[in-house]
C-alpha atoms as a PDB file:
ATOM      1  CA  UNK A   1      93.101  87.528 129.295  1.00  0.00           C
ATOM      2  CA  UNK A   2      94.115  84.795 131.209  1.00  0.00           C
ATOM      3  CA  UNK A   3      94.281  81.404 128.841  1.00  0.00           C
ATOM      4  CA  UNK A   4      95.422  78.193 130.706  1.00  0.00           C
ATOM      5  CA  UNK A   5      94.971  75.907 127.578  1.00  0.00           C
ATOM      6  CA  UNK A   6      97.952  76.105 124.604  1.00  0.00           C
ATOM      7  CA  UNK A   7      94.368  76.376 122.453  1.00  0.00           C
ATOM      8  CA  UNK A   8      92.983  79.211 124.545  1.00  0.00           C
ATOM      9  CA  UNK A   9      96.483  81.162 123.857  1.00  0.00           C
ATOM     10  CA  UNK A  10      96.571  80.766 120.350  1.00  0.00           C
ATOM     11  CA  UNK A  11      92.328  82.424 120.617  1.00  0.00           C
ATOM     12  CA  UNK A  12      93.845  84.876 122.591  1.00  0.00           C
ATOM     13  CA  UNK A  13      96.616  85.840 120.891  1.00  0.00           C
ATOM     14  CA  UNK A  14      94.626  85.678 117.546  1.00  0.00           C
ATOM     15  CA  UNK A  15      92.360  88.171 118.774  1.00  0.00           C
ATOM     16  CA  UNK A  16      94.991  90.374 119.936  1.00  0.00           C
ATOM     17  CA  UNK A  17      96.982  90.602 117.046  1.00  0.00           C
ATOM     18  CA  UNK A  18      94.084  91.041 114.537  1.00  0.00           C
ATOM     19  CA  UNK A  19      92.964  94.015 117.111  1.00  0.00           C
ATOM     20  CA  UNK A  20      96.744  95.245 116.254  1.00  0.00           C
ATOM     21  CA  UNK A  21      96.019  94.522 112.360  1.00  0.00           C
ATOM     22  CA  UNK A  22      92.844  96.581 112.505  1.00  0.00           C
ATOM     23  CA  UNK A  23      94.648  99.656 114.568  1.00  0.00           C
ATOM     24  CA  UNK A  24      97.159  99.774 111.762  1.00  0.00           C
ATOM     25  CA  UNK A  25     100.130  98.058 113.722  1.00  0.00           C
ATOM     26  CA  UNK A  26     100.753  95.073 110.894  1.00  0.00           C
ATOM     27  CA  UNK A  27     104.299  95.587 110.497  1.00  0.00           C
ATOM     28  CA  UNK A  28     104.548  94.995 114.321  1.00  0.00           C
ATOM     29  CA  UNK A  29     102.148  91.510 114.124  1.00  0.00           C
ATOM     30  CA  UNK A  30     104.888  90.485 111.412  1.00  0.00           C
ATOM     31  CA  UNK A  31     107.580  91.418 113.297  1.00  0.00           C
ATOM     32  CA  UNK A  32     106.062  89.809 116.177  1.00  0.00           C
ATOM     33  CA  UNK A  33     105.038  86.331 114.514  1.00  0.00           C
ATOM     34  CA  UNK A  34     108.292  86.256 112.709  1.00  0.00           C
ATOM     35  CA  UNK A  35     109.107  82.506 113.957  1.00  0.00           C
ATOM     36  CA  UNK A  36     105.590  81.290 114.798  1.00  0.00           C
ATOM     37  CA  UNK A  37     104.863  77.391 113.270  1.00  0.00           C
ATOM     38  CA  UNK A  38     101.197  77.511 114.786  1.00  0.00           C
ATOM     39  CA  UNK A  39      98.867  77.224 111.482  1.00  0.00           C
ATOM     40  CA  UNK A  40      95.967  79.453 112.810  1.00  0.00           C
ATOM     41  CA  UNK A  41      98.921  82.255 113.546  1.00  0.00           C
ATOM     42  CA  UNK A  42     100.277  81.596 110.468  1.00  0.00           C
ATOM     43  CA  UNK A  43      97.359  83.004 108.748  1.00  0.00           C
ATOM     44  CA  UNK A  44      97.461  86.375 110.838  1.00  0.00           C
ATOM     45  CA  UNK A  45     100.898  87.040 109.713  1.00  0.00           C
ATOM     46  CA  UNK A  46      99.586  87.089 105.916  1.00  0.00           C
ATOM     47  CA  UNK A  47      96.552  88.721 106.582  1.00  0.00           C
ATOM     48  CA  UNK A  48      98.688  91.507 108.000  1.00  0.00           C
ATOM     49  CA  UNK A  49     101.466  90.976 105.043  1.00  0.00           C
ATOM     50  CA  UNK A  50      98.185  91.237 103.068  1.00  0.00           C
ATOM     51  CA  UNK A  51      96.857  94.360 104.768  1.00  0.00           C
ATOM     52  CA  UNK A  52     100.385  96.007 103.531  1.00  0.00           C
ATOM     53  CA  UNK A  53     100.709  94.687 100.240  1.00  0.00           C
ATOM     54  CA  UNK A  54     100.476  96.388  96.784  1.00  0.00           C
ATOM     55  CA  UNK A  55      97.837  94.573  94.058  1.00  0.00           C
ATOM     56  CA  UNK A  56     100.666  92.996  92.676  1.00  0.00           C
ATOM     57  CA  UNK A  57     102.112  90.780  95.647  1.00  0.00           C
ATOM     58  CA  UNK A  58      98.620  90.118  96.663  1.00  0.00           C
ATOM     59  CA  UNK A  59      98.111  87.317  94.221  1.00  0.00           C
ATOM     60  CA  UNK A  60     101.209  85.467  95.880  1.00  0.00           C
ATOM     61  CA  UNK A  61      99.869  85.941  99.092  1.00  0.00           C
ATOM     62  CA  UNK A  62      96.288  84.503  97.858  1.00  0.00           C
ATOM     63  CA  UNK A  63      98.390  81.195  97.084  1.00  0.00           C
ATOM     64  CA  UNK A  64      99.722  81.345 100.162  1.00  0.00           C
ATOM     65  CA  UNK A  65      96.992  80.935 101.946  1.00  0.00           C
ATOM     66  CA  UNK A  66      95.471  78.314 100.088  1.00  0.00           C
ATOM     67  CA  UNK A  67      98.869  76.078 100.396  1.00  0.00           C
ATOM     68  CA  UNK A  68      97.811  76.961 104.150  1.00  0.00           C
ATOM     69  CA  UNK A  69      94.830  75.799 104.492  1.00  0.00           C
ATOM     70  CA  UNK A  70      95.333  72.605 102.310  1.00  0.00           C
ATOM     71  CA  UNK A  71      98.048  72.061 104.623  1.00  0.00           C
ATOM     72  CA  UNK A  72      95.682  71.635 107.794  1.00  0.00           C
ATOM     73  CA  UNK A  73      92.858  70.224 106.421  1.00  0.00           C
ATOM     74  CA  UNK A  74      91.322  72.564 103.894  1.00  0.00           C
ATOM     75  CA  UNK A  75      87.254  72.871 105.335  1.00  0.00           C
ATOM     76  CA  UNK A  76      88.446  70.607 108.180  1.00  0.00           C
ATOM     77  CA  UNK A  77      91.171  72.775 109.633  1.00  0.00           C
ATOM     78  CA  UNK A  78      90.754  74.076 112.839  1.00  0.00           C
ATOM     79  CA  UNK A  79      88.290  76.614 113.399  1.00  0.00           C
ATOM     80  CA  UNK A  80      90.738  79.107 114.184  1.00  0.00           C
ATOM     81  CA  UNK A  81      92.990  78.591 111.201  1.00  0.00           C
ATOM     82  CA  UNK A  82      89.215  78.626 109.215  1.00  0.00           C
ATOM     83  CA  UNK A  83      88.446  82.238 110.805  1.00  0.00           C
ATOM     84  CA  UNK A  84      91.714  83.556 110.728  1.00  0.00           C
ATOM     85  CA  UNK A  85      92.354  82.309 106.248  1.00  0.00           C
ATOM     86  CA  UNK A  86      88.535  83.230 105.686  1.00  0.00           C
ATOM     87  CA  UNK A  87      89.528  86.945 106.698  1.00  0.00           C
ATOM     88  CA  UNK A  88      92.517  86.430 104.577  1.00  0.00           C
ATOM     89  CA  UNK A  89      90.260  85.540 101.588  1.00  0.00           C
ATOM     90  CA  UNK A  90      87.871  88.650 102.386  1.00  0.00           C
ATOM     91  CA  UNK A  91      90.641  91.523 102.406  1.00  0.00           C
ATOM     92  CA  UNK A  92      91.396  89.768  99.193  1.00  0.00           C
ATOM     93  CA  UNK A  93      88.079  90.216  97.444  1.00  0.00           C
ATOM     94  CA  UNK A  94      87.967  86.146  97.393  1.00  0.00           C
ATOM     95  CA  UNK A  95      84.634  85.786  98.636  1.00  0.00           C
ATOM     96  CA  UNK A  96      83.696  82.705  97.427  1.00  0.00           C
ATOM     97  CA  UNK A  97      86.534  81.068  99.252  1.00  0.00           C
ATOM     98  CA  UNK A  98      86.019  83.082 102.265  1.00  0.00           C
ATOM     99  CA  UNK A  99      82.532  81.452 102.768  1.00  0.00           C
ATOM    100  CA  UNK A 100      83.602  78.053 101.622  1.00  0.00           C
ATOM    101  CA  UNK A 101      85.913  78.068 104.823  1.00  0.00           C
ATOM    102  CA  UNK A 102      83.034  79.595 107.029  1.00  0.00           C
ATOM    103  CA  UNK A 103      79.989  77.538 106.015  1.00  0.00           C
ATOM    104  CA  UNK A 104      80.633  75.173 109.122  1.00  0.00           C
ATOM    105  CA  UNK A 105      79.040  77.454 111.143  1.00  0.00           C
ATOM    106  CA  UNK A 106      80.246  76.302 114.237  1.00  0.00           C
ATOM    107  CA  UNK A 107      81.228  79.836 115.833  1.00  0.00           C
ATOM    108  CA  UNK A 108      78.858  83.324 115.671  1.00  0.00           C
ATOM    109  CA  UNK A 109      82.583  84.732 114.296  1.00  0.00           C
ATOM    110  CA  UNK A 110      81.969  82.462 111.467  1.00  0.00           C
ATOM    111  CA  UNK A 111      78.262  83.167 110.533  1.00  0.00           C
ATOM    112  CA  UNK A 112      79.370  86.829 110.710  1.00  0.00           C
ATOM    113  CA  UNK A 113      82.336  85.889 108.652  1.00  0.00           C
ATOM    114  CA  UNK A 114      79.103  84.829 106.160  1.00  0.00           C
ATOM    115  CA  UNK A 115      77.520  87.932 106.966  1.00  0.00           C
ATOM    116  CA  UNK A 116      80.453  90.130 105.741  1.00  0.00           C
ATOM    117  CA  UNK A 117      80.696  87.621 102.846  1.00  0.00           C
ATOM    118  CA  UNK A 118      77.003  87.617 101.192  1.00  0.00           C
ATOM    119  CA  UNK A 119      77.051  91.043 101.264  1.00  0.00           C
ATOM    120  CA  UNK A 120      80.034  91.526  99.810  1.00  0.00           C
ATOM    121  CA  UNK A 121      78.347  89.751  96.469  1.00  0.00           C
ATOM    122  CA  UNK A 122      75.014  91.627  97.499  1.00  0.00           C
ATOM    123  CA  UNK A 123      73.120  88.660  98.241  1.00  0.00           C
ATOM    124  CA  UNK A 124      71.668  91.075 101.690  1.00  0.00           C
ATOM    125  CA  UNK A 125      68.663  87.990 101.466  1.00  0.00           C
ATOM    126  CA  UNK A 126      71.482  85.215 102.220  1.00  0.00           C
ATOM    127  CA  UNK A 127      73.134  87.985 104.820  1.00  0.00           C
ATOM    128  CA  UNK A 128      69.630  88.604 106.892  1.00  0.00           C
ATOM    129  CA  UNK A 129      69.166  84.468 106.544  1.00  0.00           C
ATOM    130  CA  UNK A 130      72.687  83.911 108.619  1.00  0.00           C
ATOM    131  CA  UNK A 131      71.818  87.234 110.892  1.00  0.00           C
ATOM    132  CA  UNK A 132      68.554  85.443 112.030  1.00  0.00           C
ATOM    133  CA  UNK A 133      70.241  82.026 113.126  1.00  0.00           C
ATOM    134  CA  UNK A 134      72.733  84.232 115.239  1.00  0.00           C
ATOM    135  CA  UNK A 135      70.141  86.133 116.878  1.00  0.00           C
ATOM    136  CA  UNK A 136      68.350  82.508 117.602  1.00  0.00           C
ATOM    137  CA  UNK A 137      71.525  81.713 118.945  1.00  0.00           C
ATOM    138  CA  UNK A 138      72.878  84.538 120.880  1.00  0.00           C
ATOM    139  CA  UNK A 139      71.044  88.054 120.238  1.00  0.00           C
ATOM    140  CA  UNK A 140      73.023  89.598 122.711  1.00  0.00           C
ATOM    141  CA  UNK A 141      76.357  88.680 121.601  1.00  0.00           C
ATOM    142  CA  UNK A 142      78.388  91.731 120.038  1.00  0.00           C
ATOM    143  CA  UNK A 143      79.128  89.388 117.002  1.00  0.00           C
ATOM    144  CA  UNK A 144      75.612  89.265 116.309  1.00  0.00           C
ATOM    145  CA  UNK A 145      75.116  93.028 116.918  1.00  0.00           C
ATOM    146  CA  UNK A 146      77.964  93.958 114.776  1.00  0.00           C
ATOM    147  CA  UNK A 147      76.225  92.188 112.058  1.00  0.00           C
ATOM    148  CA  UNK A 148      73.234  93.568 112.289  1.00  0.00           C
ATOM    149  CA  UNK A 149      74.403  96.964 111.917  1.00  0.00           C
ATOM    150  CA  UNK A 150      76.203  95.743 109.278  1.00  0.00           C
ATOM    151  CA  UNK A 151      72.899  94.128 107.197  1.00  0.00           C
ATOM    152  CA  UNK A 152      71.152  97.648 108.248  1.00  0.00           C
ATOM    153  CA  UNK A 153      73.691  99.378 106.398  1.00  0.00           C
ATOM    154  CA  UNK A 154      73.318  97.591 103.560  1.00  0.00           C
ATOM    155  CA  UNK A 155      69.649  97.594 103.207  1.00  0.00           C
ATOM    156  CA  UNK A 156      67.817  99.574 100.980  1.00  0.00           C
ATOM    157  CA  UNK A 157      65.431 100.801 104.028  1.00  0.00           C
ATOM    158  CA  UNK A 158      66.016 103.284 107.045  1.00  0.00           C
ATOM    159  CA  UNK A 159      64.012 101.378 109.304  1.00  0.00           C
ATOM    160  CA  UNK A 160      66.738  99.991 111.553  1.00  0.00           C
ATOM    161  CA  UNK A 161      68.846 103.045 111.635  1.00  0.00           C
ATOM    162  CA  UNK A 162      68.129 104.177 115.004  1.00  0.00           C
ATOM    163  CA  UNK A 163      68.219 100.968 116.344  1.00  0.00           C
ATOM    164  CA  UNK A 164      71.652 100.618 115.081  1.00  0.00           C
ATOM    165  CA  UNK A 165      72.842 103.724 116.739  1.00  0.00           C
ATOM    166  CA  UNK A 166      70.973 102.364 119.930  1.00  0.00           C
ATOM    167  CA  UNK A 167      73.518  98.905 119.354  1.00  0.00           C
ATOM    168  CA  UNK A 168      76.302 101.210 118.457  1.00  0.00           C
ATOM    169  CA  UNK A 169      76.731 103.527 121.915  1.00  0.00           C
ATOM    170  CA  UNK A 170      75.480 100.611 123.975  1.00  0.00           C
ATOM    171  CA  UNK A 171      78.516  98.574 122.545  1.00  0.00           C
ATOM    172  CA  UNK A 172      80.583 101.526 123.532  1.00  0.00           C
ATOM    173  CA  UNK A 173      79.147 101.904 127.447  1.00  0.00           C
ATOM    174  CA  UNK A 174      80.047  98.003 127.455  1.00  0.00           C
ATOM    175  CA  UNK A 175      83.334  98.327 126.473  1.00  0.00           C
ATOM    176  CA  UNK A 176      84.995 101.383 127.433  1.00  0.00           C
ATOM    177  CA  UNK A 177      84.084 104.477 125.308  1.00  0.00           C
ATOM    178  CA  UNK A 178      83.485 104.843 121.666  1.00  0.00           C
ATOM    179  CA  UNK A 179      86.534 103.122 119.523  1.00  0.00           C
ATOM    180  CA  UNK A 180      87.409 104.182 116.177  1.00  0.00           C
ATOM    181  CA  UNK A 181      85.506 101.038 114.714  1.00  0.00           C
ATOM    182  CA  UNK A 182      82.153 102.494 116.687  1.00  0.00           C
ATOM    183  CA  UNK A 183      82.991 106.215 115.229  1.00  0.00           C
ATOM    184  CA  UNK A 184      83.098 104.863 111.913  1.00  0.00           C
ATOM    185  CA  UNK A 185      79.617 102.882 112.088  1.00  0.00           C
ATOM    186  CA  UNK A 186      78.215 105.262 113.661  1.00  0.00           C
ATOM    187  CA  UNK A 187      78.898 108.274 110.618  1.00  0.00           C
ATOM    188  CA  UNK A 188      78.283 105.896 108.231  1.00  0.00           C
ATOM    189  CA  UNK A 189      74.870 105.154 109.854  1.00  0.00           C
ATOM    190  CA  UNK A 190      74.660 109.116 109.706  1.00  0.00           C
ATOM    191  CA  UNK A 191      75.273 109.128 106.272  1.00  0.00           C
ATOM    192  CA  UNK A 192      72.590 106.402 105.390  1.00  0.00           C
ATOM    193  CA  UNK A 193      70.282 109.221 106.848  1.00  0.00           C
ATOM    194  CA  UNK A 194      72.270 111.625 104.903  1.00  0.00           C
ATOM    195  CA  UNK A 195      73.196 113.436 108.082  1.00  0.00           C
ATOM    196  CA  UNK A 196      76.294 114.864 106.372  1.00  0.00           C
ATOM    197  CA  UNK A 197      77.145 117.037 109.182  1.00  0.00           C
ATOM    198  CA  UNK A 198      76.242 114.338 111.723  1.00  0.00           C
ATOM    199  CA  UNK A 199      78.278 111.537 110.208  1.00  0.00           C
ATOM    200  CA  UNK A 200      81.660 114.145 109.763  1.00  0.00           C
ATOM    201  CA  UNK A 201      81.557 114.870 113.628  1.00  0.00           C
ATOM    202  CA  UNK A 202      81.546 111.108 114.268  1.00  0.00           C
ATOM    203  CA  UNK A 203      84.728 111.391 111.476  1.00  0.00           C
ATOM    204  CA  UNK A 204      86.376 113.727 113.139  1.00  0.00           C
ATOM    205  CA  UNK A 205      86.790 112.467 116.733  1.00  0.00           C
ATOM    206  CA  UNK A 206      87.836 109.078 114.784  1.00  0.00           C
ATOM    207  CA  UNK A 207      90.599 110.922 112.978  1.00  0.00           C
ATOM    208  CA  UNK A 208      91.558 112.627 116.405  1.00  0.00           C
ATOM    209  CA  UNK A 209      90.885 109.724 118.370  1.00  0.00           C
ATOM    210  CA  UNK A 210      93.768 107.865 116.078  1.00  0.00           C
ATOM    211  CA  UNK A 211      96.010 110.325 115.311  1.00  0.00           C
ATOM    212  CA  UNK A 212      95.804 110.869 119.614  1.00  0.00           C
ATOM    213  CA  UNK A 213      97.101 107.497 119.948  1.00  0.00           C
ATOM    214  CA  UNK A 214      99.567 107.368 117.178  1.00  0.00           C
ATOM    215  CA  UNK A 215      97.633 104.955 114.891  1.00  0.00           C
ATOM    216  CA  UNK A 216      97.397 105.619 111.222  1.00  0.00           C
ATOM    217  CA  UNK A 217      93.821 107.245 110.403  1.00  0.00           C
ATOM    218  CA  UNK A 218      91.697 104.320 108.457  1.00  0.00           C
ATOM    219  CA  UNK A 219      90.779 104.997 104.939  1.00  0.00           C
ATOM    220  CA  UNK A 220      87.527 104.707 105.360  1.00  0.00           C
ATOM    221  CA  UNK A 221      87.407 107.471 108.249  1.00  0.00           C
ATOM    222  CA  UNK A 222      89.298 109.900 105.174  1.00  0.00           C
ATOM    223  CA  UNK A 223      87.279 108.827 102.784  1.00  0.00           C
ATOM    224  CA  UNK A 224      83.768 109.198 103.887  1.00  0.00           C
ATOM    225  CA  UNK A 225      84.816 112.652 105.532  1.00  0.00           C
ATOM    226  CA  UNK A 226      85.469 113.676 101.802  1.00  0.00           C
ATOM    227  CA  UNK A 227      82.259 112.139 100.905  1.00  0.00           C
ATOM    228  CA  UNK A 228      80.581 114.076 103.637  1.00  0.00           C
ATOM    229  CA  UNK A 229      82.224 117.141 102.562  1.00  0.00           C
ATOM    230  CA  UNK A 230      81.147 116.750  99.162  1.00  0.00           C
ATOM    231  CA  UNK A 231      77.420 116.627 100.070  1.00  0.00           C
ATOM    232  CA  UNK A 232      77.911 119.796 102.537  1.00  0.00           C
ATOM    233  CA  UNK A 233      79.242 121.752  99.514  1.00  0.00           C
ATOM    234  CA  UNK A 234      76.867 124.762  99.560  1.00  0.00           C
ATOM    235  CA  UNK A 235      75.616 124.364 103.336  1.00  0.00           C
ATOM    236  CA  UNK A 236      76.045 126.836 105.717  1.00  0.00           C
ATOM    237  CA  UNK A 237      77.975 124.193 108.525  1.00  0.00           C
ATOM    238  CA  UNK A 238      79.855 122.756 105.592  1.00  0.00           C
ATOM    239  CA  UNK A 239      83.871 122.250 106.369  1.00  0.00           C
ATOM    240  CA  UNK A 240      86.082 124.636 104.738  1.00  0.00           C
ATOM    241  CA  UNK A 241      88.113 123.756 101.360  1.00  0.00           C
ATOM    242  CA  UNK A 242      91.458 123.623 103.581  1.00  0.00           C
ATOM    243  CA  UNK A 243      90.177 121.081 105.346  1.00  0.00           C
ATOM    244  CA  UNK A 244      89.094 119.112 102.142  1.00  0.00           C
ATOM    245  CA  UNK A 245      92.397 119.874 100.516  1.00  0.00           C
ATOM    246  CA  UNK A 246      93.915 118.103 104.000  1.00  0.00           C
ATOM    247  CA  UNK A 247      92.349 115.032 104.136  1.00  0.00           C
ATOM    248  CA  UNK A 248      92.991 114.468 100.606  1.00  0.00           C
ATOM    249  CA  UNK A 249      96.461 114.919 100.694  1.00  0.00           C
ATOM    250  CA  UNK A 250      96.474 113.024 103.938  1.00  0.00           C
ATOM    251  CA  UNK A 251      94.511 110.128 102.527  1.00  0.00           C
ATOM    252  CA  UNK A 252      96.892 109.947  99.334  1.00  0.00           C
ATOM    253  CA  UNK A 253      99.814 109.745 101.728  1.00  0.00           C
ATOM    254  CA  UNK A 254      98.982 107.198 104.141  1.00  0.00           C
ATOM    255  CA  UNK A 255      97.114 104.637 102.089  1.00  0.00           C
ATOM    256  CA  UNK A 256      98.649 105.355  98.616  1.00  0.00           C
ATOM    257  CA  UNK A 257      97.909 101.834  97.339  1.00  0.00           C
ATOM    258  CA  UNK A 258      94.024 102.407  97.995  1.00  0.00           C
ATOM    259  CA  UNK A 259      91.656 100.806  95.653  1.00  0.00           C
ATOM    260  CA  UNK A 260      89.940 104.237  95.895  1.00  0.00           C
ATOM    261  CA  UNK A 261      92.773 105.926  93.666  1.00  0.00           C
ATOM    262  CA  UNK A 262      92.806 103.555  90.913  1.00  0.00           C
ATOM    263  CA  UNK A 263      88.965 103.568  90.554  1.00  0.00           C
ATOM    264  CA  UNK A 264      89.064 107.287  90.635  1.00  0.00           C
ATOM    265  CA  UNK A 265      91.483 107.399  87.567  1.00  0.00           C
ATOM    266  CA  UNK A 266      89.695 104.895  85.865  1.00  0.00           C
ATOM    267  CA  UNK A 267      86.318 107.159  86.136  1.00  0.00           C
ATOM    268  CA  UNK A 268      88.400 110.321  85.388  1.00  0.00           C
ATOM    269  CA  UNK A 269      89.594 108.787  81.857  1.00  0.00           C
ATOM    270  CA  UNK A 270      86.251 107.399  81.373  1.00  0.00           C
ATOM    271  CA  UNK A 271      85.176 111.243  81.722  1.00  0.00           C
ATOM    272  CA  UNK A 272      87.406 112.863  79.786  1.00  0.00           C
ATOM    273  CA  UNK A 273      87.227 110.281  77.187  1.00  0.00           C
ATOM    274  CA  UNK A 274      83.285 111.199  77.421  1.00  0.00           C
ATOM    275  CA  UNK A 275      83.890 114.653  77.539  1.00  0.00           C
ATOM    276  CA  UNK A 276      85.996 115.070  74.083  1.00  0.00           C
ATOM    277  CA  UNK A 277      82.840 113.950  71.964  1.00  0.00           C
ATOM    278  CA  UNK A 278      80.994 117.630  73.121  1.00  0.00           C
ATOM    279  CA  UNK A 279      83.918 119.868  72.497  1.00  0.00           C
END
């Protein structure tokens, strides 16, 4: 990308180094903005210090951000340093923050950035109201496709679901093949069909498609394969137990500080606890 502007560069290089973030590579965006004074890339580094951090340095990070963005103007930063904090505030389950920051709607990355946000707190109504003044503004733009894939996938109706695979391989013929990102929407489209065995092919080449390029496999690739593993149980193409038993142990090892774990103890106990009054 060629940027002849200093504000150009700092777009540029935002984009690239949340593109790293997302592959996995955040100790190499720290490592990489280690000196950087420019507010906007400021944020970056602690959304990727975020995207690393246990539950218990989060908090401090949260602060951090806010000190940020007070800094530069609070709602009147730059948009840049508004996109690149209200991502910070999503990965930290501050919603209400994140959309404060985006509600300027000056970009289609910020009215997705409300997108994301509204259904975060289920409010899909709100999330279909912001997807409609991006598709008056650009309906081809992959911001606004993104989204709504993402408001399909949310919905309590099927009746987008092809069209969202339509979006999804048509994003991939425009730009180069089918990413990890795609693979992902596209199984968990699958699964909204419940297309189990559908949705853990699109898994699979996501998982080989990172591991091939010596990224970390997302959680969410590992964990809806073990969803979609759970639902084959019983079915004659369903995955074998070793392959289960893999994931599983690869999921625990990669992404250890998942949410996923804690909630899963927290239901276990809850079970158990359950359990005792019938024996």
């Amino acid at each position: 990308m060629v940027a002849d502007t200093e504000e150009l560069q700092i777009y540029r290089d935002l984009l690239l180094l949340r593109s790293k973030i997302a592959l996995g590579d955040a100790r190499g965006v720290l490592k990489q903005l280690a000196s950087t004074s420019k507010p906007a890339l400021q944020a970056v580094k602690m959304l990727a210090s975020i995207s690393i951090a246990s539950d218990s340095e989060k908090e401090a990070l949260g602060r951090s951000v806010e000190d940020l963005v007070a800094a530069h103007g609070g709602e009147s930063a730059s948009l840049m340093l508004r996109i690149a904090a209200a991502l910070c505030f999503l990965e930290l389950g501050n919603v209400k923050a994140a959309l404060r920051l985006a509600r300027k709607e000056e970009s289609l990355e910020e009215l997705s950035l409300e997108v994301v946000g509204f259904l975060k707190i289920d409010r899909i109504d709100l999330a279909e109201k912001v997807l409609k003044k991006m598709k008056d503004a650009d309906d081809d733009d992959a911001c606004t496709q993104m989204a709504s894939i993402w408001v399909a996938l949310a919905s309590s109706t099927s009746s987008n679901l092809s069209e969202s695979t339509d979006t999804l391989n048509e994003l991939a013929e425009r730009y180069g093949g089918r990413t990890s990102l795609i693979l992902q929407l596209l199984g968990a489209v699958e699964m909204k069909k419940r297309d189990f065995a559908a949705a853990m092919k699109c898994f699979v080449e996501a998982r080989s498609l990172a591991l091939s390029n010596g990224e970390t496999v997302p959680a969410s690739v590992l964990l809806n394969s073990l969803v979609s593993i759970r639902q084959l149980e019983g079915v004659s193409a369903a995955p074998s137990q070793g392959m289960s038993a893999k994931i599983s142990s690869e999921f625990e090892s990669t992404h250890p500080s998942s949410s996923f774990f804690g909630t899963l103890q927290t239901a276990s106990e809850a079970f158990d606890r359950a359990a005792s009054n019938f024996s």
